[in-house]
PDB file of N, CA and C in Angstrom:
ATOM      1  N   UNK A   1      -8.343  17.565 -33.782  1.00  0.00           N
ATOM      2  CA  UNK A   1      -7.900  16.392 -33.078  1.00  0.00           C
ATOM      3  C   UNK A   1      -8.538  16.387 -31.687  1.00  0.00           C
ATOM      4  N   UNK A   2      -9.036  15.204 -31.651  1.00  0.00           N
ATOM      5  CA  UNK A   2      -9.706  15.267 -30.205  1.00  0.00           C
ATOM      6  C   UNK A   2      -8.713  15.028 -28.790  1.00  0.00           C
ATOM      7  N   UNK A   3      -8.755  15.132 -28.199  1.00  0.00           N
ATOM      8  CA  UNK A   3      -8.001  14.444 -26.719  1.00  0.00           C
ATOM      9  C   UNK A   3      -8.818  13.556 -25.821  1.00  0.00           C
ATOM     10  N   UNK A   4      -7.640  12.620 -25.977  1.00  0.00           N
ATOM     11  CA  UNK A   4      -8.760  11.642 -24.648  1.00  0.00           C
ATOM     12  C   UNK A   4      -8.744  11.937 -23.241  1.00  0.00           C
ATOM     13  N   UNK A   5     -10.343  11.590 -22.547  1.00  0.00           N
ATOM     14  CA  UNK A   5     -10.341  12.755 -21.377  1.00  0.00           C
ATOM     15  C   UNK A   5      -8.996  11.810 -20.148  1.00  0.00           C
ATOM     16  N   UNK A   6      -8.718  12.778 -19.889  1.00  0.00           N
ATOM     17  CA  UNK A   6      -7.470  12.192 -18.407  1.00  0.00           C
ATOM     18  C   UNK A   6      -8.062  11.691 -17.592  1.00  0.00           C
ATOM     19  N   UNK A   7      -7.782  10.624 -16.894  1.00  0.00           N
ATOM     20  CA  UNK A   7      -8.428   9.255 -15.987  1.00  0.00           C
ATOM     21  C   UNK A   7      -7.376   8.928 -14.450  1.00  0.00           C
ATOM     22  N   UNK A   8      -7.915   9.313 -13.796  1.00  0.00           N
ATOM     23  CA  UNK A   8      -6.929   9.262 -12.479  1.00  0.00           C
ATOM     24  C   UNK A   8      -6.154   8.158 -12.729  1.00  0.00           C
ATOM     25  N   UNK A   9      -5.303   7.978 -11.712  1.00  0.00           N
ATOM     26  CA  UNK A   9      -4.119   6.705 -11.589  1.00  0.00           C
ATOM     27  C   UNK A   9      -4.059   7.280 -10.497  1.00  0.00           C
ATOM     28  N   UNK A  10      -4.618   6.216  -9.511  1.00  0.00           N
ATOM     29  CA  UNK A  10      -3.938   6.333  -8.243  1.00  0.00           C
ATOM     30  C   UNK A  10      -1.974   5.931  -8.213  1.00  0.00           C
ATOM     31  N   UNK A  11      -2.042   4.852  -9.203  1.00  0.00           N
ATOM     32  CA  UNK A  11      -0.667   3.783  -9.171  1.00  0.00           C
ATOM     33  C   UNK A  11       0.377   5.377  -9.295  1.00  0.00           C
ATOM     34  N   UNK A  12      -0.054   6.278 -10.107  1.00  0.00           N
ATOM     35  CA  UNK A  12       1.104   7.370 -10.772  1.00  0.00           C
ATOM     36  C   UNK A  12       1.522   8.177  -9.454  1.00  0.00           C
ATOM     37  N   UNK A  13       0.170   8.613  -8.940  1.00  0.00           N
ATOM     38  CA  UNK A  13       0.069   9.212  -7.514  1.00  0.00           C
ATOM     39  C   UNK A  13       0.753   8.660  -6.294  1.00  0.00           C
ATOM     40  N   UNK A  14       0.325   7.227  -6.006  1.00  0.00           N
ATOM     41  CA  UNK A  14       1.303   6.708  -5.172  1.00  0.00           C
ATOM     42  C   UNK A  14       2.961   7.036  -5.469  1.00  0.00           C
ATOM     43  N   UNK A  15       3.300   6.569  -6.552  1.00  0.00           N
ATOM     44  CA  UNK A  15       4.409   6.445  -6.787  1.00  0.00           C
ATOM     45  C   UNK A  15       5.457   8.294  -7.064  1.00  0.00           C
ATOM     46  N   UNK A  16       4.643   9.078  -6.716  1.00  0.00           N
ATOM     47  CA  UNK A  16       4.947  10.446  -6.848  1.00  0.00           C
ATOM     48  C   UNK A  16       4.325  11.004  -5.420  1.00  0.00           C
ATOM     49  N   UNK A  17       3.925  10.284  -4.612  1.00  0.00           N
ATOM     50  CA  UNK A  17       3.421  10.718  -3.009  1.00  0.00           C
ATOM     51  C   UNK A  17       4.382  10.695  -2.277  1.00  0.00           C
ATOM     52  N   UNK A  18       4.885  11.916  -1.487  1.00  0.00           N
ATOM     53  CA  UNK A  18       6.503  12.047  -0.660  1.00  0.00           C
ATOM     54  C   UNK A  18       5.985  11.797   0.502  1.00  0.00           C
ATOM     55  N   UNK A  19       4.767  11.377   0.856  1.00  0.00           N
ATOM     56  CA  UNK A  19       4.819  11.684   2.396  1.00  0.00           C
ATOM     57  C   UNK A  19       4.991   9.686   2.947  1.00  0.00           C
ATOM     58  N   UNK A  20       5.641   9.105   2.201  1.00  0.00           N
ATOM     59  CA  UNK A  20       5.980   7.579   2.300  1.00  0.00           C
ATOM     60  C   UNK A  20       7.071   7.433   2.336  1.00  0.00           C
ATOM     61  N   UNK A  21       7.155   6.389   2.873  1.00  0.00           N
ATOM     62  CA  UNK A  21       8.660   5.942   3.020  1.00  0.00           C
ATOM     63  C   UNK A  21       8.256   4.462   2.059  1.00  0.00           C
ATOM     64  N   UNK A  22       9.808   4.457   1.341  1.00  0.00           N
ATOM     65  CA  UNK A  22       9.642   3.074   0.538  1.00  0.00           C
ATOM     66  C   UNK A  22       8.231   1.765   0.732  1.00  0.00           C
ATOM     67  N   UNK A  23       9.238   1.729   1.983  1.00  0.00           N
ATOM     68  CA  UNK A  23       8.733   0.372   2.818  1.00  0.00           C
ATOM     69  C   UNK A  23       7.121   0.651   2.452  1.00  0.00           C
ATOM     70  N   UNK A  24       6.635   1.684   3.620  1.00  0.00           N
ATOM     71  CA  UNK A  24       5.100   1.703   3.229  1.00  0.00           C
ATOM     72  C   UNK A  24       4.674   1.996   1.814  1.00  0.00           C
ATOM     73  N   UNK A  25       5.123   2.601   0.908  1.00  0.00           N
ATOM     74  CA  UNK A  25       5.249   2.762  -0.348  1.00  0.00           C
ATOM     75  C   UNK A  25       4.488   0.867  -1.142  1.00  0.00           C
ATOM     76  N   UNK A  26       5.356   0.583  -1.216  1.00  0.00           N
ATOM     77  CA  UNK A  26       5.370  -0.769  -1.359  1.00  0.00           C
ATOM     78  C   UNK A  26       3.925  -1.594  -0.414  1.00  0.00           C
ATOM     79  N   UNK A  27       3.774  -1.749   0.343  1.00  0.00           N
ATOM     80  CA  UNK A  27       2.894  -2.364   1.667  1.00  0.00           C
ATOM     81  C   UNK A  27       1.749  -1.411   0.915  1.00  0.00           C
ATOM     82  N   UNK A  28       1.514  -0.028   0.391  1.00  0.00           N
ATOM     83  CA  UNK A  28       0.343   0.029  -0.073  1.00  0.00           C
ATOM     84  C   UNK A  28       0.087   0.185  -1.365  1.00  0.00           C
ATOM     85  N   UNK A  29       1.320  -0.064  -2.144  1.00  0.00           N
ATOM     86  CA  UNK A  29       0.728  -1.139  -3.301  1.00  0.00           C
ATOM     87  C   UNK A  29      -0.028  -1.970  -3.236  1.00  0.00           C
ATOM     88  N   UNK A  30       0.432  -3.333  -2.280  1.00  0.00           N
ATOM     89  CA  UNK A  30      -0.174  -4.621  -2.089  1.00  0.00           C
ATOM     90  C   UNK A  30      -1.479  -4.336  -1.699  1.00  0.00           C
ATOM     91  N   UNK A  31      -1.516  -3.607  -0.697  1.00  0.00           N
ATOM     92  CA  UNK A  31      -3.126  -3.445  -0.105  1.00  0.00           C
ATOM     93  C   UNK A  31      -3.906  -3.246  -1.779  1.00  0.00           C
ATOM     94  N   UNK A  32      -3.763  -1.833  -1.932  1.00  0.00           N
ATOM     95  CA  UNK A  32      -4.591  -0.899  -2.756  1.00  0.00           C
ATOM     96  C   UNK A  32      -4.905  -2.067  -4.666  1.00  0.00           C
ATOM     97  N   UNK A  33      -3.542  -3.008  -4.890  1.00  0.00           N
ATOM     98  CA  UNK A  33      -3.818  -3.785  -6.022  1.00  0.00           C
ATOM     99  C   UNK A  33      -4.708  -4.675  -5.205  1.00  0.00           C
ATOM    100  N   UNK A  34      -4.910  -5.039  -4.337  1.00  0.00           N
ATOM    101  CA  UNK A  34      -5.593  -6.257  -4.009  1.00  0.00           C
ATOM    102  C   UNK A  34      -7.282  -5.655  -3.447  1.00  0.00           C
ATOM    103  N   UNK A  35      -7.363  -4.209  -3.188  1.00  0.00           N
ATOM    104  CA  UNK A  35      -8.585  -3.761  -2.907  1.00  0.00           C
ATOM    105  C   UNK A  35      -9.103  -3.597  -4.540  1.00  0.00           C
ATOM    106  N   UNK A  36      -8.805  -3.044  -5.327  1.00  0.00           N
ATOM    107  CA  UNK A  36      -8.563  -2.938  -6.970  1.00  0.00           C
ATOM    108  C   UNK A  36      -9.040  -4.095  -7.805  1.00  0.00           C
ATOM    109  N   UNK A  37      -8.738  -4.997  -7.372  1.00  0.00           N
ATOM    110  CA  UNK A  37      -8.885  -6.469  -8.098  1.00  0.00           C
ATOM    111  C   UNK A  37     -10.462  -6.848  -7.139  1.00  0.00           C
ATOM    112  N   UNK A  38     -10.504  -6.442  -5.754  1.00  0.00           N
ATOM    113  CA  UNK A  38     -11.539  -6.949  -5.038  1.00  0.00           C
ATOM    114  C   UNK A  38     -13.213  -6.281  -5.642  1.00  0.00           C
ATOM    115  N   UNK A  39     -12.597  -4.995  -6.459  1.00  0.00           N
ATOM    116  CA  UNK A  39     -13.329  -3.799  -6.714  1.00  0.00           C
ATOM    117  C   UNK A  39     -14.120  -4.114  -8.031  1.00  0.00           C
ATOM    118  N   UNK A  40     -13.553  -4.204  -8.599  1.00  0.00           N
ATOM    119  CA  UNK A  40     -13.162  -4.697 -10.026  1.00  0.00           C
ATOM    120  C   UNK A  40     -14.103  -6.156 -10.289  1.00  0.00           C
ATOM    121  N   UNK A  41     -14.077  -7.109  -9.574  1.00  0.00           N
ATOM    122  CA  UNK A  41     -14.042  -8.611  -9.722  1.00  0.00           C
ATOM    123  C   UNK A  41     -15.668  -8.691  -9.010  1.00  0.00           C
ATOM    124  N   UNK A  42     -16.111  -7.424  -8.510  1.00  0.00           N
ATOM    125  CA  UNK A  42     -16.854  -7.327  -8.092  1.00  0.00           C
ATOM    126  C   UNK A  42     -18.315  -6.234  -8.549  1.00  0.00           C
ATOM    127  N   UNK A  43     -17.556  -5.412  -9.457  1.00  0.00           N
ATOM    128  CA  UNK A  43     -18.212  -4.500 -10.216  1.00  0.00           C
ATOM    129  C   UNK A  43     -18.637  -3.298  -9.266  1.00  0.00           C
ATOM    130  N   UNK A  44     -18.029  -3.157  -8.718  1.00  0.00           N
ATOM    131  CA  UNK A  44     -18.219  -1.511  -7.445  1.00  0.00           C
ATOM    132  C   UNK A  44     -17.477  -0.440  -7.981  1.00  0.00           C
ATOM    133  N   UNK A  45     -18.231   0.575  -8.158  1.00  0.00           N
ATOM    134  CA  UNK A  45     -17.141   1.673  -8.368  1.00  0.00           C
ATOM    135  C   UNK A  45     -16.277   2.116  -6.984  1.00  0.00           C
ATOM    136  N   UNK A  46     -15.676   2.809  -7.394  1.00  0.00           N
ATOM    137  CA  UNK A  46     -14.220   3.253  -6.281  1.00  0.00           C
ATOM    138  C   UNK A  46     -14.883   4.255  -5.576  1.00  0.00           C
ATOM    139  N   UNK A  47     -15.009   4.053  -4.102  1.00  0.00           N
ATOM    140  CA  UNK A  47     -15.583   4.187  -2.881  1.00  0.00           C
ATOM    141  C   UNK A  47     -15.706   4.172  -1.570  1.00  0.00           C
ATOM    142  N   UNK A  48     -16.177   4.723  -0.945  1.00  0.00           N
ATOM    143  CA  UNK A  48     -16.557   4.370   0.548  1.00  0.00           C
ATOM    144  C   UNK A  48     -17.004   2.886   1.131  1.00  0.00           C
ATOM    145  N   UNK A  49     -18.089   2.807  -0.078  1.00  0.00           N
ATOM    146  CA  UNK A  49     -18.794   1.436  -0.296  1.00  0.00           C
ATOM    147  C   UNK A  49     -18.178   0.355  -0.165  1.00  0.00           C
ATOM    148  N   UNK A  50     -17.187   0.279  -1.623  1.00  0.00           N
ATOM    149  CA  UNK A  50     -16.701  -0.647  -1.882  1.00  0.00           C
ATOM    150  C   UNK A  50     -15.613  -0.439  -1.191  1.00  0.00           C
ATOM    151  N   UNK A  51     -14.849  -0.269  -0.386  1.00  0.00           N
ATOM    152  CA  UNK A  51     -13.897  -0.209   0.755  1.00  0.00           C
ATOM    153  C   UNK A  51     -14.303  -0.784   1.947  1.00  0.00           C
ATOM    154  N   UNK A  52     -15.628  -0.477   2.491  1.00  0.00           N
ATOM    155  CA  UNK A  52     -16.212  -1.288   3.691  1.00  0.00           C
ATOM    156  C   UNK A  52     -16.297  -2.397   2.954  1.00  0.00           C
ATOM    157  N   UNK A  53     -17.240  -3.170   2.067  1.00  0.00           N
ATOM    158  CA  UNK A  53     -17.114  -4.275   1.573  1.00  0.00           C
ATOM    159  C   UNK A  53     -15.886  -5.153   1.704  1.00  0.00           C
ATOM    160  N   UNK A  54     -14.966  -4.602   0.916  1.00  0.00           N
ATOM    161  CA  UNK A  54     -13.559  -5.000   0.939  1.00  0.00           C
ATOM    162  C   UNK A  54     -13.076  -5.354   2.171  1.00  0.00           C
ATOM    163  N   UNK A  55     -13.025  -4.587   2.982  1.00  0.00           N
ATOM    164  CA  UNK A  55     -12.250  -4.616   4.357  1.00  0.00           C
ATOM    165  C   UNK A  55     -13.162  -5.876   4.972  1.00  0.00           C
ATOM    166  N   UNK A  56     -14.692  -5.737   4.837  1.00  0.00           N
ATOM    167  CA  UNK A  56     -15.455  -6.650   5.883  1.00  0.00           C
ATOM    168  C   UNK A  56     -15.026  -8.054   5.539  1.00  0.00           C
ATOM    169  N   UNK A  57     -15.033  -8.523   3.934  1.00  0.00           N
ATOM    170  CA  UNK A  57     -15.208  -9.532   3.545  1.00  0.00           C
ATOM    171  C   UNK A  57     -13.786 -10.082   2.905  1.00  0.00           C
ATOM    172  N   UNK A  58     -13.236  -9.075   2.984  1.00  0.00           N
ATOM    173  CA  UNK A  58     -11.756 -10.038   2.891  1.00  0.00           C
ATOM    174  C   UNK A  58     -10.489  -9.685   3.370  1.00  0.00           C
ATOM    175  N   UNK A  59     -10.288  -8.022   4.557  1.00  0.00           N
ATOM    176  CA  UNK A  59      -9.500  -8.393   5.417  1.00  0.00           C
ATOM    177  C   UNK A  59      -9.609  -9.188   6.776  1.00  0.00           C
ATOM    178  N   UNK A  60     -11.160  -8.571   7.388  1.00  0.00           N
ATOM    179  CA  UNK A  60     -11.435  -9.390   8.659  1.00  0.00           C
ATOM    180  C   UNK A  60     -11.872 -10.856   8.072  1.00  0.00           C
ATOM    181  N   UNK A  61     -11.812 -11.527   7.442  1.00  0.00           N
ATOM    182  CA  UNK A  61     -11.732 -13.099   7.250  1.00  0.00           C
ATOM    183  C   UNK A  61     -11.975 -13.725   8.577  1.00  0.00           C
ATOM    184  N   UNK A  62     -12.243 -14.751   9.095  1.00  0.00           N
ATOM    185  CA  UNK A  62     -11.993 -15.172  10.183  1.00  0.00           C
ATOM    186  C   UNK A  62     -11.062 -15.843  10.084  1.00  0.00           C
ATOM    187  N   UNK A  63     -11.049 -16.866   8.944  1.00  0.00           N
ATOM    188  CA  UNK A  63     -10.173 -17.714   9.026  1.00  0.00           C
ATOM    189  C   UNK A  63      -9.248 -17.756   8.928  1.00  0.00           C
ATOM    190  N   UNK A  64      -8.204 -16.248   8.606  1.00  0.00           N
ATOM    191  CA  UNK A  64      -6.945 -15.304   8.602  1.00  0.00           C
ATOM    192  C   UNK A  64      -6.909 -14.539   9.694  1.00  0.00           C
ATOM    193  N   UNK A  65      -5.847 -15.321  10.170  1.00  0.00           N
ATOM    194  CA  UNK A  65      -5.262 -13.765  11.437  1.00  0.00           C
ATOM    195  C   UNK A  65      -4.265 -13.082  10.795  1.00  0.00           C
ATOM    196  N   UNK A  66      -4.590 -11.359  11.156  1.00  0.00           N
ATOM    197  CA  UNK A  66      -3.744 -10.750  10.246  1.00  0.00           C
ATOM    198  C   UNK A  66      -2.746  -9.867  11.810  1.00  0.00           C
ATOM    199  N   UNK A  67      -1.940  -9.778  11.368  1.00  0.00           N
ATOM    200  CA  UNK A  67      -0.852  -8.805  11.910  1.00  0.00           C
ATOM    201  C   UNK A  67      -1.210  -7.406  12.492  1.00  0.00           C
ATOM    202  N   UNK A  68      -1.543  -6.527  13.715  1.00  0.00           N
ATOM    203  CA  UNK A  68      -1.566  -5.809  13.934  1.00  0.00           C
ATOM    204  C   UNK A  68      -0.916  -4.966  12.989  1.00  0.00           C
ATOM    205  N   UNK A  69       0.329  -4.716  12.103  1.00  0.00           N
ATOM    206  CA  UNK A  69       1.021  -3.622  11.385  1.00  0.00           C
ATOM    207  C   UNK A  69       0.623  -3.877  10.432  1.00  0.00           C
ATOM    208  N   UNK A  70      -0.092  -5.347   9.970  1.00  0.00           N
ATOM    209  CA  UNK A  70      -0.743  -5.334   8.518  1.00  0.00           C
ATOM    210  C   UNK A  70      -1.962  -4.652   8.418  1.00  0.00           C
ATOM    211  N   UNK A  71      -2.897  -4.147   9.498  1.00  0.00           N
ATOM    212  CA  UNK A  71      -4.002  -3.802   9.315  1.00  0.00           C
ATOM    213  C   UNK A  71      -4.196  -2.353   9.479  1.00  0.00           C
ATOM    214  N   UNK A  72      -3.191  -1.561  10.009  1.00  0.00           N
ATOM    215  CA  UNK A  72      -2.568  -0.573  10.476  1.00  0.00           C
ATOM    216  C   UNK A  72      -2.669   0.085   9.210  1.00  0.00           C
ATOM    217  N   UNK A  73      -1.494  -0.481   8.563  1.00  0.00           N
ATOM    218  CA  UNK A  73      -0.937  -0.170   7.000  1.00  0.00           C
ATOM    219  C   UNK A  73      -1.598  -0.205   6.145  1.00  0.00           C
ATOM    220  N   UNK A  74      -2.754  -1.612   5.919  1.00  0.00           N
ATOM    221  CA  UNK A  74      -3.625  -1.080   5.318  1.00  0.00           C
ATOM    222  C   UNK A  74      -4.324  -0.582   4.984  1.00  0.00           C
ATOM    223  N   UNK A  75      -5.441   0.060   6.538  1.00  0.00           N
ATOM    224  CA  UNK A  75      -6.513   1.016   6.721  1.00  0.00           C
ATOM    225  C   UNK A  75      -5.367   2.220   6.128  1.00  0.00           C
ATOM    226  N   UNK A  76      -4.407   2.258   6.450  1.00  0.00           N
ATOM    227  CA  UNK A  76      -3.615   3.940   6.260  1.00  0.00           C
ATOM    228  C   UNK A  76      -3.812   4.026   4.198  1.00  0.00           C
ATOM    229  N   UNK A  77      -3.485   2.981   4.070  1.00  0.00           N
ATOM    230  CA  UNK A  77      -3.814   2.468   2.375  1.00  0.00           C
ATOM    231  C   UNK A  77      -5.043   3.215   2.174  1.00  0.00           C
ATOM    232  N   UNK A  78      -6.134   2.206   2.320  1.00  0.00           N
ATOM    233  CA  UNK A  78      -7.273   2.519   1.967  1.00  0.00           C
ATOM    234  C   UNK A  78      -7.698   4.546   2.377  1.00  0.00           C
ATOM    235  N   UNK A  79      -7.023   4.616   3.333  1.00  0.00           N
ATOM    236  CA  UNK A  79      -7.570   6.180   3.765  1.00  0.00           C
ATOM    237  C   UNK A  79      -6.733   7.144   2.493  1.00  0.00           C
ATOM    238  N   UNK A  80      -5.702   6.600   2.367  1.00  0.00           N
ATOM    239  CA  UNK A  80      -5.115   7.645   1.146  1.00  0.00           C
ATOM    240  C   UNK A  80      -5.701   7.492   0.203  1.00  0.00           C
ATOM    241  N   UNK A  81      -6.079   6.206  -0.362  1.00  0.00           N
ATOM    242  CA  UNK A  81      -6.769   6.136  -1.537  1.00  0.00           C
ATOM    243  C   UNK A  81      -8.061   6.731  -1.583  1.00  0.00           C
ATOM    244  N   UNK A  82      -9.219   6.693  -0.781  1.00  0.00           N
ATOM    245  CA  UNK A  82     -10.231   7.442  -0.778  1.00  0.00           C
ATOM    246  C   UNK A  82      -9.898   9.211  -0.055  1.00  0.00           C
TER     247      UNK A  82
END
């Protein structure tokens, strides 16, 4: 019988990471599904790369002002995930 090879999950990891509190728990869901979908929709593997991409082209937006604690939270996102 063969085994299929094991494939990270960040989602399992987050959700088993103690050094969060709910709140941010949650806040980097949102980031990390929406860097995921940006990743994805875009054909980049999971990266350095595709993280600057991400961040350049669709958190700094111009035409979105984002929240000092939203951008905070998310870079903290993106740094756990890579």
């Amino acid at each position: 019988m063969s085994r299929m090879p094991s494939r990270w999950c960040w989602r399992k990891d987050l959700s088993k990471f103690r050094g969060l509190s709910d709140r941010d728990r949650a806040g980097f869901l949102v980031a990390l599904e929406w860097f995921e979908n940006f990743r994805l929709r875009h054909q980049m593997p999971a990266g350095r790369a595709a993280a600057r991409a991400f961040w350049r082209l669709e958190v700094l937006r111009e035409e979105v002002t984002r929240e000092n604690w939203q951008l905070e939270q998310w870079e903290s996102a993106i740094q756990w995930y890579l």
